[in-house]
Protein backbone atom coordinates (compact mmCIF):
# COMPACT_ATOMS: atom_id res chain seq x y z
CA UNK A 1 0.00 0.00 0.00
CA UNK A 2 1.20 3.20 -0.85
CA UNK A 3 0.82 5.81 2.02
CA UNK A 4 0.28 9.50 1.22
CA UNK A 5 3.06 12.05 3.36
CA UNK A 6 0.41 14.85 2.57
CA UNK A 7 -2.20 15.43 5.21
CA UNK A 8 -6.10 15.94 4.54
CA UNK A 9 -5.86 19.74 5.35
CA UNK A 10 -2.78 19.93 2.58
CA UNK A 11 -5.27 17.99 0.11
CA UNK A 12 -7.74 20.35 0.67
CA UNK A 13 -5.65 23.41 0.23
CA UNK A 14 -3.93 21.94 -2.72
CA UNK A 15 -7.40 21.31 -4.23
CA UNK A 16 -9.15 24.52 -3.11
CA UNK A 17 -6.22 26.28 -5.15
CA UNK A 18 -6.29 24.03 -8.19
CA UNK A 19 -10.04 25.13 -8.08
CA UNK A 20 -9.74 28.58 -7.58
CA UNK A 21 -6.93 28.81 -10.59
CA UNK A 22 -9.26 27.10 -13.15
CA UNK A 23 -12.59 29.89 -12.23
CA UNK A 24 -10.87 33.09 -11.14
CA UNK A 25 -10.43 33.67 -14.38
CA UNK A 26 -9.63 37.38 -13.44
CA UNK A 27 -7.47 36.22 -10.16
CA UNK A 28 -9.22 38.57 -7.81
CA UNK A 29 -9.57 35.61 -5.21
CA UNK A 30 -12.78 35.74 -5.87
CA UNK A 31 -15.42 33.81 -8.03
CA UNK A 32 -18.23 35.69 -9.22
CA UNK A 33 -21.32 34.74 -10.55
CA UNK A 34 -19.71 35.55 -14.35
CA UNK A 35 -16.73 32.84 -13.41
CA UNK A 36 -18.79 29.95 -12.18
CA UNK A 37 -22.04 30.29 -14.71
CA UNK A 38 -19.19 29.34 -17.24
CA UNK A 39 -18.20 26.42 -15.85
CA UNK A 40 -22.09 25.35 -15.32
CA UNK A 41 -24.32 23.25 -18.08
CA UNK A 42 -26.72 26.34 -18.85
CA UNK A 43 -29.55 24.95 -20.24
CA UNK A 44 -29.80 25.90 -24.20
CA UNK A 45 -31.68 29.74 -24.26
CA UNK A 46 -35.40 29.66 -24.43
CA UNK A 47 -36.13 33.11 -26.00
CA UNK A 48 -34.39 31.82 -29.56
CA UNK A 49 -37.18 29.80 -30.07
CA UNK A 50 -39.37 33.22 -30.72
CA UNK A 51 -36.97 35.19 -32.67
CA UNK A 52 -37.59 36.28 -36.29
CA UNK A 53 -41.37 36.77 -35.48
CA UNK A 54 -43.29 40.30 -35.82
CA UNK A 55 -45.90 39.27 -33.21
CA UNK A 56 -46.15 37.07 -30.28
CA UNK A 57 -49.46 34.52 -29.84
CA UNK A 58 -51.39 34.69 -26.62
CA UNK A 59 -50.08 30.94 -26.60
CA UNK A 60 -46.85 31.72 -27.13
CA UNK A 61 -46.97 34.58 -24.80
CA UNK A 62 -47.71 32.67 -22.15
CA UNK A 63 -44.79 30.00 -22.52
CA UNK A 64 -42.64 32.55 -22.42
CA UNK A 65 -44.31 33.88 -18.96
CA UNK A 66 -44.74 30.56 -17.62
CA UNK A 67 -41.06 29.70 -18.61
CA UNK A 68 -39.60 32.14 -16.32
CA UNK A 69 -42.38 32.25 -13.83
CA UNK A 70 -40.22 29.37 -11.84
CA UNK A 71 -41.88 29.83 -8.56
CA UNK A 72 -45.25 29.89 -10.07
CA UNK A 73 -46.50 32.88 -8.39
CA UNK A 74 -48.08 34.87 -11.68
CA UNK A 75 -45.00 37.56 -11.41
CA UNK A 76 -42.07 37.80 -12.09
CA UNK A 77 -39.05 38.59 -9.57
CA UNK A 78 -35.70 40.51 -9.89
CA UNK A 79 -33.80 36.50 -10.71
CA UNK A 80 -36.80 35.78 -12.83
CA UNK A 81 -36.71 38.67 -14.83
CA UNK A 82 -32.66 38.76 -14.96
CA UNK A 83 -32.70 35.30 -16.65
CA UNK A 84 -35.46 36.74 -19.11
CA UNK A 85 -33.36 40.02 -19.87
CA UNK A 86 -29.93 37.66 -19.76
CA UNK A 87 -32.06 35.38 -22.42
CA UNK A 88 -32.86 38.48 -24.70
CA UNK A 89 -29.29 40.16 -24.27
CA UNK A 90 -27.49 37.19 -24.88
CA UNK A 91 -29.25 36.83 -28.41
CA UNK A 92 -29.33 40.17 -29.55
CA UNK A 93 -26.17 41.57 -28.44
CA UNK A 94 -23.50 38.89 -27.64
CA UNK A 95 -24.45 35.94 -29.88
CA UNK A 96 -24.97 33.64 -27.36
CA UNK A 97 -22.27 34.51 -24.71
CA UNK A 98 -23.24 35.14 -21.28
CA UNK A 99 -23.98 38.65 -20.55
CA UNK A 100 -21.42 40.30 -17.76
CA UNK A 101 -23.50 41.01 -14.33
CA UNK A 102 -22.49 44.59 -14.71
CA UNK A 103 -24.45 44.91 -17.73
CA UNK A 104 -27.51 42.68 -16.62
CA UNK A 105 -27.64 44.64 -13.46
CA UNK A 106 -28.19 48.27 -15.46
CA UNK A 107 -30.48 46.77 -17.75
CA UNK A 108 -32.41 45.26 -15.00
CA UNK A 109 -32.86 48.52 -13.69
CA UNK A 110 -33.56 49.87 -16.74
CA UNK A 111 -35.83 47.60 -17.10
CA UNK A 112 -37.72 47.88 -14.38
CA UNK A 113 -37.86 51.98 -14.15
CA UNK A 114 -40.13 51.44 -17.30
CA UNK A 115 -42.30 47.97 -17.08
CA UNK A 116 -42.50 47.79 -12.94
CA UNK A 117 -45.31 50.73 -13.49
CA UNK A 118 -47.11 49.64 -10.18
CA UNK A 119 -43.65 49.78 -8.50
CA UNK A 120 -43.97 46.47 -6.63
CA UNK A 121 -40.67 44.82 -7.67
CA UNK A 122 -42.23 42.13 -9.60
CA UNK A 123 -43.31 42.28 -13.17
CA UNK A 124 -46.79 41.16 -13.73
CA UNK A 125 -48.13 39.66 -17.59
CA UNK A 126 -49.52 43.05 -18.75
CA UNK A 127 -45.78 44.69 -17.79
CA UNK A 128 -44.31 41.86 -19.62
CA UNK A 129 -46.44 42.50 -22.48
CA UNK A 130 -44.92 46.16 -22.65
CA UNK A 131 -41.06 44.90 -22.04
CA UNK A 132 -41.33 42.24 -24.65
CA UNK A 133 -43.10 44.81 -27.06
CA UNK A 134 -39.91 46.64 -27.17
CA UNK A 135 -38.24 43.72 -28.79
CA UNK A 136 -39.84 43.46 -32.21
């Protein structure tokens, strides 16, 4: 039997930085939520299934509602309506690359300064029905 001279502390550390090299890709000794979504299996983006179309069916409408309605509560919350935004951005302006947080954060607020018009935090169907109007 072979017997290891390193020490299950040493592992660790040796395997916490082997871990930290491959996602800190910018080697602040930190990982963001940019770093680790690119090591993740992202599931394949939902929103290109509707491009190239001048109008949205009621059906389709509400897949796209019920898609990123994931806590099934008939609104939409800041992470549900970040993945819808991240969905839209990633297809329009970075051909499928993930969009930086920086950028999904503004447009979030963006976002919401014009479609939260009840100012609750959440976007209900009729505000989505004015944000998704804006991408024709």
């Amino acid at each position: 039997a072979v017997v290891s001279t390193q020490s299950t502390g040493d592992k660790l550390k040796s395997g916490m930085t082997r871990l930290m090299r491959n996602l800190d890709t910018n080697q602040d000794g930190k990982i963001e939520l940019e770093e680790l979504s690119k090591m993740m299996n992202v599931e394949d983006n939902f929103m290109k299934n509707f491009v190239g179309r001048k109008y949205l069916s009621r059906k389709d409408f509400n897949k796209i509602f019920s898609h990123y309605d994931t806590d099934e509560t008939n609104y939409l919350g800041k992470t549900e309506v970040m993945a819808l935004i991240n969905d839209i951005l990633k297809h329009i302006e970075t051909s499928g690359r993930n969009v930086p947080i920086p950028i999904l954060q503004t447009t979030f607020n963006q976002v919401m300064k014009i479609c939260d018009v009840n100012r609750s935090g959440t976007v209900s169907k009729a505000e989505l029905a004015l944000l998704l109007s804006c991408f024709e």
